[in-house]
PDB file of N, CA and C in Angstrom:
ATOM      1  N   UNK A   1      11.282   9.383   3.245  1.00  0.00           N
ATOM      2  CA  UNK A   1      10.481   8.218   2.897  1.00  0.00           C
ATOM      3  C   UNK A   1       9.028   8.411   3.329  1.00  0.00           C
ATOM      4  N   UNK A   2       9.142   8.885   4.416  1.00  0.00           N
ATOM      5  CA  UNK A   2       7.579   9.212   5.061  1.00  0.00           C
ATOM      6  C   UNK A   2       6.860  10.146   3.837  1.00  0.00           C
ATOM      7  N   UNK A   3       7.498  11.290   3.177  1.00  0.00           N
ATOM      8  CA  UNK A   3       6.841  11.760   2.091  1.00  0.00           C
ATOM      9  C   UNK A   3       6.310  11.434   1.472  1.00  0.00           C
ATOM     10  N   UNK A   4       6.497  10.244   1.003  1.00  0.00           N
ATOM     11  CA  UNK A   4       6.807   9.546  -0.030  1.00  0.00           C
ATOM     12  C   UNK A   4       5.423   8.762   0.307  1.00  0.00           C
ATOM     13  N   UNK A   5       4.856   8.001   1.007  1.00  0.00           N
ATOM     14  CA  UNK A   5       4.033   7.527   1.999  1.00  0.00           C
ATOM     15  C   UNK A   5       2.644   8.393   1.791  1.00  0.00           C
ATOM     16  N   UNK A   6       3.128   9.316   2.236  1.00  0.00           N
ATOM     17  CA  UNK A   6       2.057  10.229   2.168  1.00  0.00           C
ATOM     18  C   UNK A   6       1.224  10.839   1.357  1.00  0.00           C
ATOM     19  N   UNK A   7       2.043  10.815  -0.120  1.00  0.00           N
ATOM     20  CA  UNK A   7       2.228  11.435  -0.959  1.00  0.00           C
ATOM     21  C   UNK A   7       1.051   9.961  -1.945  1.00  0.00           C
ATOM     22  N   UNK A   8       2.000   8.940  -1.674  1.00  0.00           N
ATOM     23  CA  UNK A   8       0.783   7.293  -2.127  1.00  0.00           C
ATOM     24  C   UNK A   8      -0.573   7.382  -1.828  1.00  0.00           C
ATOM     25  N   UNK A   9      -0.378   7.657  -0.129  1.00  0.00           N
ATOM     26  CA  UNK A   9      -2.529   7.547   0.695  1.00  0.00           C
ATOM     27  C   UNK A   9      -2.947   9.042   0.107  1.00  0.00           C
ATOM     28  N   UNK A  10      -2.480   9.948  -0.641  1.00  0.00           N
ATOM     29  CA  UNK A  10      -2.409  11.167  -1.167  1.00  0.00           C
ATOM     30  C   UNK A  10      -3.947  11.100  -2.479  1.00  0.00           C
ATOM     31  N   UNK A  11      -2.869   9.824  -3.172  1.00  0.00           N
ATOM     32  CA  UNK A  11      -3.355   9.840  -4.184  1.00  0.00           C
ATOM     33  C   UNK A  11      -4.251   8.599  -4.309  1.00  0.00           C
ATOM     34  N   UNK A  12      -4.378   7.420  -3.612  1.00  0.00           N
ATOM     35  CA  UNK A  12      -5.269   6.520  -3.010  1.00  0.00           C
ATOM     36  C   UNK A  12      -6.739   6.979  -2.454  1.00  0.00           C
ATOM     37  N   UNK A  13      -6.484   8.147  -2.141  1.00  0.00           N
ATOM     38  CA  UNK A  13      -7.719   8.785  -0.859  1.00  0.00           C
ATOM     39  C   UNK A  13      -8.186   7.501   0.056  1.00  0.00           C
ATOM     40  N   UNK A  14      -9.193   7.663  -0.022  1.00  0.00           N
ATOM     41  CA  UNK A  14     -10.364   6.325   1.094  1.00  0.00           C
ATOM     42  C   UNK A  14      -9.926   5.130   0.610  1.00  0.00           C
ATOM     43  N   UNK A  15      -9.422   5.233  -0.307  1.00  0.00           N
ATOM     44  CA  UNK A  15      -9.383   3.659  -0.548  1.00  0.00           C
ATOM     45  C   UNK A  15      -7.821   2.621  -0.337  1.00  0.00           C
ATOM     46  N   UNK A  16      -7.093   3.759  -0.313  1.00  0.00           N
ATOM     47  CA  UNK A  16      -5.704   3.349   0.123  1.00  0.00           C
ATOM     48  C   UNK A  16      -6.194   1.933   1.435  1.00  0.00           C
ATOM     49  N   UNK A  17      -6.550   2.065   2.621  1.00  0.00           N
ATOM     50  CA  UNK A  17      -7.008   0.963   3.767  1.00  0.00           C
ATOM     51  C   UNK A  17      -7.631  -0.160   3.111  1.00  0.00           C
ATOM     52  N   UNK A  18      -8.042   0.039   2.229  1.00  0.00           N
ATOM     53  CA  UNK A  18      -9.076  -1.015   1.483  1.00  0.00           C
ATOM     54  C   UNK A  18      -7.873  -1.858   0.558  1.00  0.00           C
ATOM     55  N   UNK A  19      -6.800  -1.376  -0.339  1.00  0.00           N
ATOM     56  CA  UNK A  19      -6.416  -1.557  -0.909  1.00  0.00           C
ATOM     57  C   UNK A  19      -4.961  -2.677  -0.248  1.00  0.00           C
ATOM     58  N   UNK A  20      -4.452  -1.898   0.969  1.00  0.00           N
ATOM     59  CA  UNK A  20      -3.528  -2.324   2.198  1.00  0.00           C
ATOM     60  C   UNK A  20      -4.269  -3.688   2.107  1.00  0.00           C
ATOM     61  N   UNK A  21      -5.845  -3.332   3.206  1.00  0.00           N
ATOM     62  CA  UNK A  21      -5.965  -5.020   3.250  1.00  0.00           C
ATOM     63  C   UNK A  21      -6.087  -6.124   2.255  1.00  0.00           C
ATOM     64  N   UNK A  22      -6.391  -5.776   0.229  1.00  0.00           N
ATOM     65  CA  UNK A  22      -6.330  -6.601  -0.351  1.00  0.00           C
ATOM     66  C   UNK A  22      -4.817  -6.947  -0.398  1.00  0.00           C
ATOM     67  N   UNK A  23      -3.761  -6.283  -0.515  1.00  0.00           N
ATOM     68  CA  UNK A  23      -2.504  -6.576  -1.116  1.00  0.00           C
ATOM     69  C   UNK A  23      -1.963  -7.175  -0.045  1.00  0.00           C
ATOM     70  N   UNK A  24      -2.610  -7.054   1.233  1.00  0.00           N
ATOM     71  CA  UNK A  24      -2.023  -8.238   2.490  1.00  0.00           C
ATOM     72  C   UNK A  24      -2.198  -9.680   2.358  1.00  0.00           C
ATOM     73  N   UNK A  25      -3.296  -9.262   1.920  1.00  0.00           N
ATOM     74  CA  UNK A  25      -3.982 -11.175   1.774  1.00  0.00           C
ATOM     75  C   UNK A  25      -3.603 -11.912   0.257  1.00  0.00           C
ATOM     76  N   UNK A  26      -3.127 -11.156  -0.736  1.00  0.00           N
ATOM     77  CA  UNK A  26      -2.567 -11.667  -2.023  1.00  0.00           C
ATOM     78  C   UNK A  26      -1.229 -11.547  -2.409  1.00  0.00           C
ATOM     79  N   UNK A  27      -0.670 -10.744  -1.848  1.00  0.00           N
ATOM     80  CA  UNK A  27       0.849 -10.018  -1.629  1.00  0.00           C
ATOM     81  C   UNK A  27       1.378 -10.019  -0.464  1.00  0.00           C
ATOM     82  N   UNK A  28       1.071 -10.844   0.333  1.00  0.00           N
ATOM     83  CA  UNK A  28       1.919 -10.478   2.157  1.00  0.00           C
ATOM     84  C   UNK A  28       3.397 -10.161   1.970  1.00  0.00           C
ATOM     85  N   UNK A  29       4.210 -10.789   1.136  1.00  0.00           N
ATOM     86  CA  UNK A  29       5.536 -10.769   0.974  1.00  0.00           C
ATOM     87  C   UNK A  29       6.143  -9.037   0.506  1.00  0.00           C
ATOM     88  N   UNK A  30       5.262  -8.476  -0.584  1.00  0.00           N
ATOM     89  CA  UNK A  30       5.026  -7.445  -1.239  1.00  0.00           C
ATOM     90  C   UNK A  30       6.184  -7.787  -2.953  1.00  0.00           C
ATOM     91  N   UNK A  31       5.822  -8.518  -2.977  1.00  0.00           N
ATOM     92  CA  UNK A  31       6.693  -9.157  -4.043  1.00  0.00           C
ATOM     93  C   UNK A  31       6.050  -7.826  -5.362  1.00  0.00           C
ATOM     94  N   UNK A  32       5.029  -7.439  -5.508  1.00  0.00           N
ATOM     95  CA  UNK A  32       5.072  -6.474  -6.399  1.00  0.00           C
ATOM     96  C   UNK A  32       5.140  -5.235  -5.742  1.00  0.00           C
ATOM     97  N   UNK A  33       6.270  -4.146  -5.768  1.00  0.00           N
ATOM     98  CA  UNK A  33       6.375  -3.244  -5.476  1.00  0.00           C
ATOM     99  C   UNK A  33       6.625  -2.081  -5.804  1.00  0.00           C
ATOM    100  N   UNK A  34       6.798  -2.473  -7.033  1.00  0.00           N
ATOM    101  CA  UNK A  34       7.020  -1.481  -8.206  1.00  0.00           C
ATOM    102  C   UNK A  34       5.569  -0.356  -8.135  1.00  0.00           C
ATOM    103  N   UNK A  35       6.475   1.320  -8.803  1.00  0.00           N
ATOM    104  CA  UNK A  35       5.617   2.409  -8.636  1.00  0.00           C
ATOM    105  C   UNK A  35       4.972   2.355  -7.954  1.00  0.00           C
ATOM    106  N   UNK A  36       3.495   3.023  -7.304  1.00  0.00           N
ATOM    107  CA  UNK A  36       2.878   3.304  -6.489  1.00  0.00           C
ATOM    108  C   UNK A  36       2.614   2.474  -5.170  1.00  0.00           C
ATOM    109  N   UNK A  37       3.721   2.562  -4.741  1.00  0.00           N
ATOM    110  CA  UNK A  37       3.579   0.814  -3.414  1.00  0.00           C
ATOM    111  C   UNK A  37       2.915   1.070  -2.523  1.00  0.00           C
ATOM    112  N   UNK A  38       1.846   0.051  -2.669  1.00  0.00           N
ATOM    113  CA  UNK A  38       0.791  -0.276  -1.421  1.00  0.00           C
ATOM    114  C   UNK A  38       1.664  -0.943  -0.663  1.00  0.00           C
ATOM    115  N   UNK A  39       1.838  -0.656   0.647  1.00  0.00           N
ATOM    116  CA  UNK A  39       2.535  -1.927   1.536  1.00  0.00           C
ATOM    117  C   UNK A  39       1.342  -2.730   1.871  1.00  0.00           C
ATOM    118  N   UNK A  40       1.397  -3.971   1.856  1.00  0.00           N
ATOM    119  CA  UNK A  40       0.682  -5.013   2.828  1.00  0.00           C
ATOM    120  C   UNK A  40       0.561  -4.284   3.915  1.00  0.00           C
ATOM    121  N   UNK A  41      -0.396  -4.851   4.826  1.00  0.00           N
ATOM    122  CA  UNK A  41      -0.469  -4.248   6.356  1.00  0.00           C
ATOM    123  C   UNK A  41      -0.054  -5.873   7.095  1.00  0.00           C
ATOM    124  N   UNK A  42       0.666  -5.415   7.728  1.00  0.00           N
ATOM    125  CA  UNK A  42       1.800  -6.267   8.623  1.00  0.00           C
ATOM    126  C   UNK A  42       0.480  -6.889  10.222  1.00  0.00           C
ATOM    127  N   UNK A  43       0.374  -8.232  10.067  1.00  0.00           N
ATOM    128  CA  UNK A  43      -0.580  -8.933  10.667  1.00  0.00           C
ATOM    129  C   UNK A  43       0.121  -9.586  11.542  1.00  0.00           C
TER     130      UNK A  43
END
């Protein structure tokens, strides 16, 4: 799974952190998770 992870901020580059904190504040639940899953960042 960690691959998998890695493989997402891989293809995100710099902006993966940027992206975490939008989908926290509009998605906290992560109700869309489908393909390329940003997780929320857990507050």
């Amino acid at each position: 799974m960690e691959e998998v992870l890695d493989r997402i901020k891989a293809t995100y580059r710099d902006n993966y952190e940027r992206l975490a904190a939008i989908k926290s504040k509009y998605d906290p639940n992560n109700l869309f998770h489908v393909n390329q899953n940003i997780k929320p960042i857990r507050q």
